[in-house]
Protein backbone atom coordinates (compact mmCIF):
# COMPACT_ATOMS: atom_id res chain seq x y z
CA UNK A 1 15.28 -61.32 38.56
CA UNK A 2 16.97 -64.44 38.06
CA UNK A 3 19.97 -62.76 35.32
CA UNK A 4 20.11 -60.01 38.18
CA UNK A 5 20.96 -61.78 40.95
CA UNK A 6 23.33 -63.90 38.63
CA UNK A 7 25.19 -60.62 37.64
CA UNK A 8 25.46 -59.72 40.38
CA UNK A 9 26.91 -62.56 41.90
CA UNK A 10 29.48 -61.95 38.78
CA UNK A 11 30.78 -58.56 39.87
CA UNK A 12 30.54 -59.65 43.80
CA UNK A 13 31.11 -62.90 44.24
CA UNK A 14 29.89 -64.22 47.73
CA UNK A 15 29.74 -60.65 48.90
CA UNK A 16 26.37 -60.51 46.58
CA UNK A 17 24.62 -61.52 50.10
CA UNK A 18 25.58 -58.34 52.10
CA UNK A 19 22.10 -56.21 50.24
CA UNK A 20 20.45 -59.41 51.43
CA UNK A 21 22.00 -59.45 54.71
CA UNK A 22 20.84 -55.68 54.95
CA UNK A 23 17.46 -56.20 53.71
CA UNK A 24 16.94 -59.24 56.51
CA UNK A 25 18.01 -56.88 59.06
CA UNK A 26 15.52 -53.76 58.20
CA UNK A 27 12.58 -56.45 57.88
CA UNK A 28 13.92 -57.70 61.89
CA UNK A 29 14.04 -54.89 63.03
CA UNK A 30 10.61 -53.28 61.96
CA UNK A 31 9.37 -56.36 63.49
CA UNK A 32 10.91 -55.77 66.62
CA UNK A 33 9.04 -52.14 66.00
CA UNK A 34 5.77 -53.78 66.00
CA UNK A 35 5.75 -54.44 68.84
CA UNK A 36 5.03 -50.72 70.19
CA UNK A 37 2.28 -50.79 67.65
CA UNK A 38 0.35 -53.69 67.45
CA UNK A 39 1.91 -56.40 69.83
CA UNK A 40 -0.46 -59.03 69.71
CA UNK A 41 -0.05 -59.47 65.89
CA UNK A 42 3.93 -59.57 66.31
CA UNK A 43 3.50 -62.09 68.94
CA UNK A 44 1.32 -63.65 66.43
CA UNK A 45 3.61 -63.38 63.85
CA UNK A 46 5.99 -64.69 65.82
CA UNK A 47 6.47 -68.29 64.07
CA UNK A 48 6.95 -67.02 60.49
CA UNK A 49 9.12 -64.24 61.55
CA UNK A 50 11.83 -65.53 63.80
CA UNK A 51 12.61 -68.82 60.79
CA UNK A 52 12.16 -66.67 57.97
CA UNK A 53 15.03 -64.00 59.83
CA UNK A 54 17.16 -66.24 61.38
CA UNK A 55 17.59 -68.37 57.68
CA UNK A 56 18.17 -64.81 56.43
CA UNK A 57 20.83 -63.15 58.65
CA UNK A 58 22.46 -66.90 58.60
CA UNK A 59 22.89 -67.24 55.14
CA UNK A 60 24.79 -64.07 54.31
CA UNK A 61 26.88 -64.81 57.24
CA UNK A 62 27.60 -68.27 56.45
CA UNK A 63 28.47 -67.37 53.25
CA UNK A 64 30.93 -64.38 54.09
CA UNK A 65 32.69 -66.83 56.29
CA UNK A 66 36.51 -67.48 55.87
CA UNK A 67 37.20 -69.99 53.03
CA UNK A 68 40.17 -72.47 53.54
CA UNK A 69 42.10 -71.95 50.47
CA UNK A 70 44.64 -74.84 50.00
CA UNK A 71 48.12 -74.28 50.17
CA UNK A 72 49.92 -72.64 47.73
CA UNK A 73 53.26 -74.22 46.29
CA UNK A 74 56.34 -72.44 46.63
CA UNK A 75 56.59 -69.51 44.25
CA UNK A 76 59.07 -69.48 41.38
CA UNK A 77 61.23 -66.53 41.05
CA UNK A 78 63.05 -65.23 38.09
CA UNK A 79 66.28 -66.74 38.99
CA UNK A 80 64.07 -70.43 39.44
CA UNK A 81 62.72 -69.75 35.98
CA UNK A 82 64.27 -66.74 34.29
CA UNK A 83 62.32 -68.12 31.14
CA UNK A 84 58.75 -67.87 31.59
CA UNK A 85 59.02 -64.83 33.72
CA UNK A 86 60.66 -63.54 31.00
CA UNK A 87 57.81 -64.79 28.19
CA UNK A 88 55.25 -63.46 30.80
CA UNK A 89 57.20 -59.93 31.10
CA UNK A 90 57.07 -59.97 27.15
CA UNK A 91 53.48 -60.73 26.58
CA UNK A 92 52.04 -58.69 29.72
CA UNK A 93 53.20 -55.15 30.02
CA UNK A 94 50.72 -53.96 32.19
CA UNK A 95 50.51 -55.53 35.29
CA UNK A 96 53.41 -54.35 38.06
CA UNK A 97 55.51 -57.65 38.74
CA UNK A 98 54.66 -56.87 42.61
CA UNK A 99 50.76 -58.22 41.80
CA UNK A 100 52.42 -61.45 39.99
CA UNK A 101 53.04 -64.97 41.15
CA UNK A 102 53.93 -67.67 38.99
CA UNK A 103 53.69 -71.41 39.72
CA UNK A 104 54.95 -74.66 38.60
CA UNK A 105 52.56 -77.97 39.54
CA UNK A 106 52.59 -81.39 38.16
CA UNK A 107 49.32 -81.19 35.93
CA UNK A 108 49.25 -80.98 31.76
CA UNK A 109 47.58 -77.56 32.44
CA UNK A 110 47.93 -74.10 32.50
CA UNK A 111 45.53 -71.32 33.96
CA UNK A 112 45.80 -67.70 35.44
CA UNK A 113 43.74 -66.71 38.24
CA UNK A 114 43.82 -63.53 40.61
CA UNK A 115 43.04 -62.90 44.16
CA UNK A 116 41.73 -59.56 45.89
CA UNK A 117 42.05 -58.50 49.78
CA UNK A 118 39.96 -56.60 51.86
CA UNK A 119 36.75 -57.60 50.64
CA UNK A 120 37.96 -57.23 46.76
CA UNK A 121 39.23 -53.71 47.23
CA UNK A 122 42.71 -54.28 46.88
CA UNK A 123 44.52 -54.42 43.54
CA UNK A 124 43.39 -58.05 42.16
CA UNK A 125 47.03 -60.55 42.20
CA UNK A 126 47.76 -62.52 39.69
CA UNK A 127 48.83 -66.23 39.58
CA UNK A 128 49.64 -68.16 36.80
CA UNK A 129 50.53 -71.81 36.93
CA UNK A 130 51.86 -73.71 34.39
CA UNK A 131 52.01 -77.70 34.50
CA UNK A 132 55.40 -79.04 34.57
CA UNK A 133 54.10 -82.02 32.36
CA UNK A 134 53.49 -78.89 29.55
CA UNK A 135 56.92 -77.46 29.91
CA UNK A 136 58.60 -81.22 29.53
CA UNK A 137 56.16 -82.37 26.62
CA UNK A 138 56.10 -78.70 24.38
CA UNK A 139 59.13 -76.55 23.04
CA UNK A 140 59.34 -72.77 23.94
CA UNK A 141 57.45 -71.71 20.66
CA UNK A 142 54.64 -73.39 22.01
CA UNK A 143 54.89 -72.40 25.46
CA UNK A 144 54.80 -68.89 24.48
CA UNK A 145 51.32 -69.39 23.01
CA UNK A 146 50.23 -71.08 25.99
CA UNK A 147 51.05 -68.10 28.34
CA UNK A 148 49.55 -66.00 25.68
CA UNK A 149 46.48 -67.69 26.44
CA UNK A 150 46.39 -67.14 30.05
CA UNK A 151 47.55 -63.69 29.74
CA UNK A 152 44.60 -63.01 27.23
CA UNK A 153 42.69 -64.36 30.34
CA UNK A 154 43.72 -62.05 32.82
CA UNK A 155 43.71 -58.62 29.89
CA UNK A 156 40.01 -59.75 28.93
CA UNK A 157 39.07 -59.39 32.73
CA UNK A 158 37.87 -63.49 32.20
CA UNK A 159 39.61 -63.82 35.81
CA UNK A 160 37.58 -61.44 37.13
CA UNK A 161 34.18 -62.92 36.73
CA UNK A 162 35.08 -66.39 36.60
CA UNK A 163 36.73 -66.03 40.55
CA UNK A 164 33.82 -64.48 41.99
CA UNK A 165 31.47 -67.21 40.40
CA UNK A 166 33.48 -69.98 41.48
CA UNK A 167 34.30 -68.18 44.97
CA UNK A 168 30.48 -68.22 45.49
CA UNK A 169 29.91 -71.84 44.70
CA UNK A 170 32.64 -72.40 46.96
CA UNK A 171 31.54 -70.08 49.77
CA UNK A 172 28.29 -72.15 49.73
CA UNK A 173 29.81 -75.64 50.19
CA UNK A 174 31.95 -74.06 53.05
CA UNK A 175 28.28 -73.19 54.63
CA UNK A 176 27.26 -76.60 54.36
CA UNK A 177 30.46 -77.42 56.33
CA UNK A 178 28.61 -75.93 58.82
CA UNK A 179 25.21 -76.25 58.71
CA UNK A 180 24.93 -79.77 57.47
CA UNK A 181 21.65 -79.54 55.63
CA UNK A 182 20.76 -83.42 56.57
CA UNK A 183 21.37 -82.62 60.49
CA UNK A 184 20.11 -79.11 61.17
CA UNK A 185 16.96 -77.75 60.00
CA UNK A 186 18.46 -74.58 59.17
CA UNK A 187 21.23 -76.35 56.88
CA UNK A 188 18.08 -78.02 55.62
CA UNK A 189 16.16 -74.68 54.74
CA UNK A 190 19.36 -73.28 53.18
CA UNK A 191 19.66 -75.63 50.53
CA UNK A 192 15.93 -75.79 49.42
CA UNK A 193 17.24 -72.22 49.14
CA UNK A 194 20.42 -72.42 48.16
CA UNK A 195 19.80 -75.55 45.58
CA UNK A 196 18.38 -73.64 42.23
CA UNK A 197 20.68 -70.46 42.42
CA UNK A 198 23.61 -72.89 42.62
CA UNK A 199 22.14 -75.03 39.78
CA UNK A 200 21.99 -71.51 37.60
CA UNK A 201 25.74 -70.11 38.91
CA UNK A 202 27.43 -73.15 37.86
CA UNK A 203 25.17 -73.11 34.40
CA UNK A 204 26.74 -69.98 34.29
CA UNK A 205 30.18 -70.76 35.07
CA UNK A 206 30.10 -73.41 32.61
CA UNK A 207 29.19 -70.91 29.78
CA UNK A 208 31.26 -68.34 30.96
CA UNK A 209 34.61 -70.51 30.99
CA UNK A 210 33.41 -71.93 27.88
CA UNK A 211 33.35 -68.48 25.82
CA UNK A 212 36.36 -67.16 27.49
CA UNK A 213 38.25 -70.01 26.07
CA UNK A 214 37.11 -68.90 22.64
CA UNK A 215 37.76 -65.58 22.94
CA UNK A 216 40.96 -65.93 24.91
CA UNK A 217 41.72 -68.24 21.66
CA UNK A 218 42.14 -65.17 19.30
CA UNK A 219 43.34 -62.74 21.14
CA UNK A 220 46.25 -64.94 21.95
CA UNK A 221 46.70 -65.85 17.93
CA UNK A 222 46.33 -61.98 17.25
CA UNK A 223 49.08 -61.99 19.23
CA UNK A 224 51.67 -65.30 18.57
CA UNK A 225 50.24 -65.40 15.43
CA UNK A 226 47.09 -67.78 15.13
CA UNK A 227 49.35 -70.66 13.63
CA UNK A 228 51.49 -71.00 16.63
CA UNK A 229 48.18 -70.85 18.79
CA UNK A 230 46.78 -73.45 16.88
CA UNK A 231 49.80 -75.52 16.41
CA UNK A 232 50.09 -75.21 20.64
CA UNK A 233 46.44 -76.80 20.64
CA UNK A 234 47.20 -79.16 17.97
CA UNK A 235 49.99 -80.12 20.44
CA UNK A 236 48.47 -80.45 23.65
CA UNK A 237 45.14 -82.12 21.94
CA UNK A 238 47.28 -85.18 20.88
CA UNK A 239 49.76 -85.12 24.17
CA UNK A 240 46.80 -84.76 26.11
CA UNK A 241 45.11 -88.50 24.70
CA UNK A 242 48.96 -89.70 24.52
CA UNK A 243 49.76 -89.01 28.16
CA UNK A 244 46.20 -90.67 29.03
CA UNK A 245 46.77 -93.63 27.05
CA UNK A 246 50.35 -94.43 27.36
CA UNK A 247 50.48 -93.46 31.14
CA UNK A 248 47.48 -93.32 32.76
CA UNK A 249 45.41 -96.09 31.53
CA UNK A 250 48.38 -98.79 32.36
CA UNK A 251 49.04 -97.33 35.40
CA UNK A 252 45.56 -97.61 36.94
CA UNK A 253 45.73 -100.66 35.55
CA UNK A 254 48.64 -101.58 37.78
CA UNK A 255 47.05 -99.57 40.75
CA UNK A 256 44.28 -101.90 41.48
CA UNK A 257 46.45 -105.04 42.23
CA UNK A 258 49.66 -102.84 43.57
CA UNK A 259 51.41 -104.35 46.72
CA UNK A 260 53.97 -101.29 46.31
CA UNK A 261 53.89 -98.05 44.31
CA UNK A 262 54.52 -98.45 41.29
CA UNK A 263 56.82 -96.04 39.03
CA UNK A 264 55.27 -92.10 39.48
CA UNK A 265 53.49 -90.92 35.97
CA UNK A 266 55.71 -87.87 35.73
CA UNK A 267 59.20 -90.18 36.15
CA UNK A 268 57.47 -92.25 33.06
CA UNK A 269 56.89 -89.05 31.11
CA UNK A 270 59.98 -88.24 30.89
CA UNK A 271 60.95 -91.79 30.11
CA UNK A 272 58.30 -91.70 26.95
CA UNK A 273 58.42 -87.95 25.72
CA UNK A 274 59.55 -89.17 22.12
CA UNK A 275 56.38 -91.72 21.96
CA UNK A 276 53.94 -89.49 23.50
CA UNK A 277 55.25 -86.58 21.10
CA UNK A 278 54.43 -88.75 18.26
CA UNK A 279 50.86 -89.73 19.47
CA UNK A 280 47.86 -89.07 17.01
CA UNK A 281 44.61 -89.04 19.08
CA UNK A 282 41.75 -90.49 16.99
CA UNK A 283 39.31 -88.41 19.10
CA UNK A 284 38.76 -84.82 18.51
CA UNK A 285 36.89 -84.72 22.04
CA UNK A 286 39.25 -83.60 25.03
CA UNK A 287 40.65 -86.43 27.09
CA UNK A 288 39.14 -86.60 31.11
CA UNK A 289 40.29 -87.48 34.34
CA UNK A 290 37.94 -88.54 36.72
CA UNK A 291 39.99 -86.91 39.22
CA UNK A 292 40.11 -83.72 38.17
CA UNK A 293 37.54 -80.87 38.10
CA UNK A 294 35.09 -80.69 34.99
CA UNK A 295 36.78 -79.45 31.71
CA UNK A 296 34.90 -76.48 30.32
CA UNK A 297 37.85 -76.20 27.12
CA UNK A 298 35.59 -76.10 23.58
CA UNK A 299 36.03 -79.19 21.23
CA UNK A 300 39.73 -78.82 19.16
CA UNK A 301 37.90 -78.39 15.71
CA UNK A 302 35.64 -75.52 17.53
CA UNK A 303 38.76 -73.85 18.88
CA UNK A 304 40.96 -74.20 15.48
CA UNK A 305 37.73 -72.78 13.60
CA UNK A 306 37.68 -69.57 16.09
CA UNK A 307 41.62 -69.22 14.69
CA UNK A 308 40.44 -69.45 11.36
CA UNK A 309 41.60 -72.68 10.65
CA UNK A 310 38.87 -75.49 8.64
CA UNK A 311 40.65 -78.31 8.95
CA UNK A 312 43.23 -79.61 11.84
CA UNK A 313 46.30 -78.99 10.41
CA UNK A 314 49.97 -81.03 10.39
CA UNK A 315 52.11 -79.45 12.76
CA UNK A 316 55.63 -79.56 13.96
CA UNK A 317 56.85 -81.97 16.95
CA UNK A 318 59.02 -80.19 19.48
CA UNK A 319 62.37 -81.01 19.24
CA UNK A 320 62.92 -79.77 22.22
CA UNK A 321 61.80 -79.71 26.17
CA UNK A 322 60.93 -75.88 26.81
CA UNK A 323 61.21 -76.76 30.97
CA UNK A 324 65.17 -77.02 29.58
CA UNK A 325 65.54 -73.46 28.52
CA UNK A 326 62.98 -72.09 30.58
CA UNK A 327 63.86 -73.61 33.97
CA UNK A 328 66.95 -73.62 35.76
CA UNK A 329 68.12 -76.59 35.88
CA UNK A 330 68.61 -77.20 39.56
CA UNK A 331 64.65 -76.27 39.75
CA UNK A 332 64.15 -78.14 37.29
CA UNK A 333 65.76 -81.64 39.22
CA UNK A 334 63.81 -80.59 42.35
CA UNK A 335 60.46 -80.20 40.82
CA UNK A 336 60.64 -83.56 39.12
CA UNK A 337 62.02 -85.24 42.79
CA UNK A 338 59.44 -83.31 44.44
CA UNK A 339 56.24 -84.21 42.32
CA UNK A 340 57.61 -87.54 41.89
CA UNK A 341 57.68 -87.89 45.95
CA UNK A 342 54.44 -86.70 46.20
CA UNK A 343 52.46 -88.89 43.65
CA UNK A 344 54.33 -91.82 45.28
CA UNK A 345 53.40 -91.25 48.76
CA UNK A 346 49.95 -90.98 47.97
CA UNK A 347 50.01 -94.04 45.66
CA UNK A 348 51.53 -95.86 49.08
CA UNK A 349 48.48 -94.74 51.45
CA UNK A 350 46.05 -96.11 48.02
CA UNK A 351 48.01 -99.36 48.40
CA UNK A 352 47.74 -99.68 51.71
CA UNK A 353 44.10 -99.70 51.55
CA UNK A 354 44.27 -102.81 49.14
């Protein structure tokens, strides 16, 4: 019962609830009838009915309520970043550029994800967002095996099931926006109810990002070739722990006895790409930020073994910034001045509260 309902929160998403919502109503409603039948027993049953229906019909609604989605950042076009649209044309010739959005934000990341209207009917969109951090710190060679990656992602249908598991677990915390389970009684009872199935979907969502990683691995190398996929994680494995402990560590550092922002981690990127380039990590374990959401990427040796490879291999350093030749350059200035703006502003309010 358990894998059902956890399938079929994988082809649904939050709108799993609706046989539930439909069951909850039949059950009230033949209550209701038993009244003309046997009244004093429905009046008797009154106490175990009325919770058990009202925790019933309000889940399903609580958890087809609108979710706030944060706001998107300003879409590039082709003549922002004639590049990558033109590396995504080339490695996805199947989905209509209409159902496309690409994205530029200031993370050393890159993922795909889609979104579907009216009630997932609509043709699923696709967004893919590369980190501007990526496009400064790799060359185009290994860009191209990035959006390979993502692309694989979207082909494999990995978007598909991964959204509606994560739009569930996120559909649920919007209903304890609402029902605050250590206020209200009926928050309460939903998540005693709630609190296992979420336990399981994010088991689940762990796994599932997990193998799609793998698999979206090798179909990437089949296509780039798998030594340009692995050189790309070779790459971002070593930038990865050489962004964390060239920039971030000090800066923290500097954070907790601040009296003034100090200088944004993107404006010393690009200060340091030669020395960050040239990093070795020691550890073959992913670097992670607190801040950020859990990382559900595979181990680098794990990865380079699903590409074939035994041993992590020398690779070559960019030479190169693919944002350069992939980005206009007038985008280019104004995402840096942008991001830049943004981390400092925020950095000001952390200050402040020194």
């Amino acid at each position: 019962m358990r894998t059902l309902v956890t399938k079929a929160i994988l082809l649904l998403g939050r709108y799993a609830v609706l046989p539930v919502a439909a069951l909850a109503v039949v059950l009230f409603v033949g209550w209701l009838a038993a009244f003309d039948v046997h009244p004093e027993m429905a009046v008797m049953a009154l106490p175990v009915v009325l919770p058990i229906a009202t925790i019933a019909i309000a889940l399903p609604i609580g958890l087809l309520l609108p979710i706030p989605h944060a706001k998107d950042r300003d879409a590039v076009d082709e003549g922002a970043a004639s590049g990558l649209w033109a590396l995504w044309n080339e490695l996805d010739d199947s989905t209509p550029r209409s159902r496309r959005t690409l994205q530029i934000d200031p993370n050393l990341n890159a993922s795909i994800g889609e979104r579907r209207r009216y009630f997932a009917l609509a043709h699923r969109h696709l967004t893919m967002t590369i980190g501007l951090p990526l496009l400064l710190m790799l060359d185009e060679r290994a860009v191209r095996a990035v959006v390979a990656h993502e692309v694989a992602h979207a082909r494999l249908q990995h978007t598909t099931g991964g959204t509606n598991l994560h739009e569930f677990m996120v559909a649920a915390a919007n209903l304890f926006d609402h029902l605050d389970a250590e206020r209200t009684i009926t928050g309460r009872i939903a998540h005693a109810l709630l609190s296992s199935l979420l336990a399981r979907v994010s088991a689940e969502f762990h796994a599932i990002r997990y193998r799609n990683e793998l698999e979206a691995d090798h179909h990437a190398g089949e296509r780039t070739g798998a030594h340009d996929m692995a050189r790309a994680l070779v790459l971002l494995h070593n930038v990865g722990w050489g962004i964390k402990e060239l920039i971030i560590d000090p800066l923290d550092k500097e954070l907790l006895g601040a009296i003034r922002a100090p200088t944004p981690p993107l404006q010393r990127l690009v200060e340091q790409l030669d020395a960050i380039r040239t990093y070795r990590a020691s550890d073959e374990a992913e670097p992670h930020d607190e801040e950020q959401p859990e990382d559900y990427h595979p181990p680098l040796r794990e990865r380079l073994a699903n590409l074939g490879l035994t041993t992590i291999p020398d690779v070559e350093l960019p030479r190169t910034s693919a944002a350069e030749s992939l980005v206009s350059a007038p985008r280019l200035k104004q995402l840096l001045t942008e991001f830049n703006a943004d981390w400092r502003r925020k950095a000001e309010r952390l200050v402040g509260l020194h």
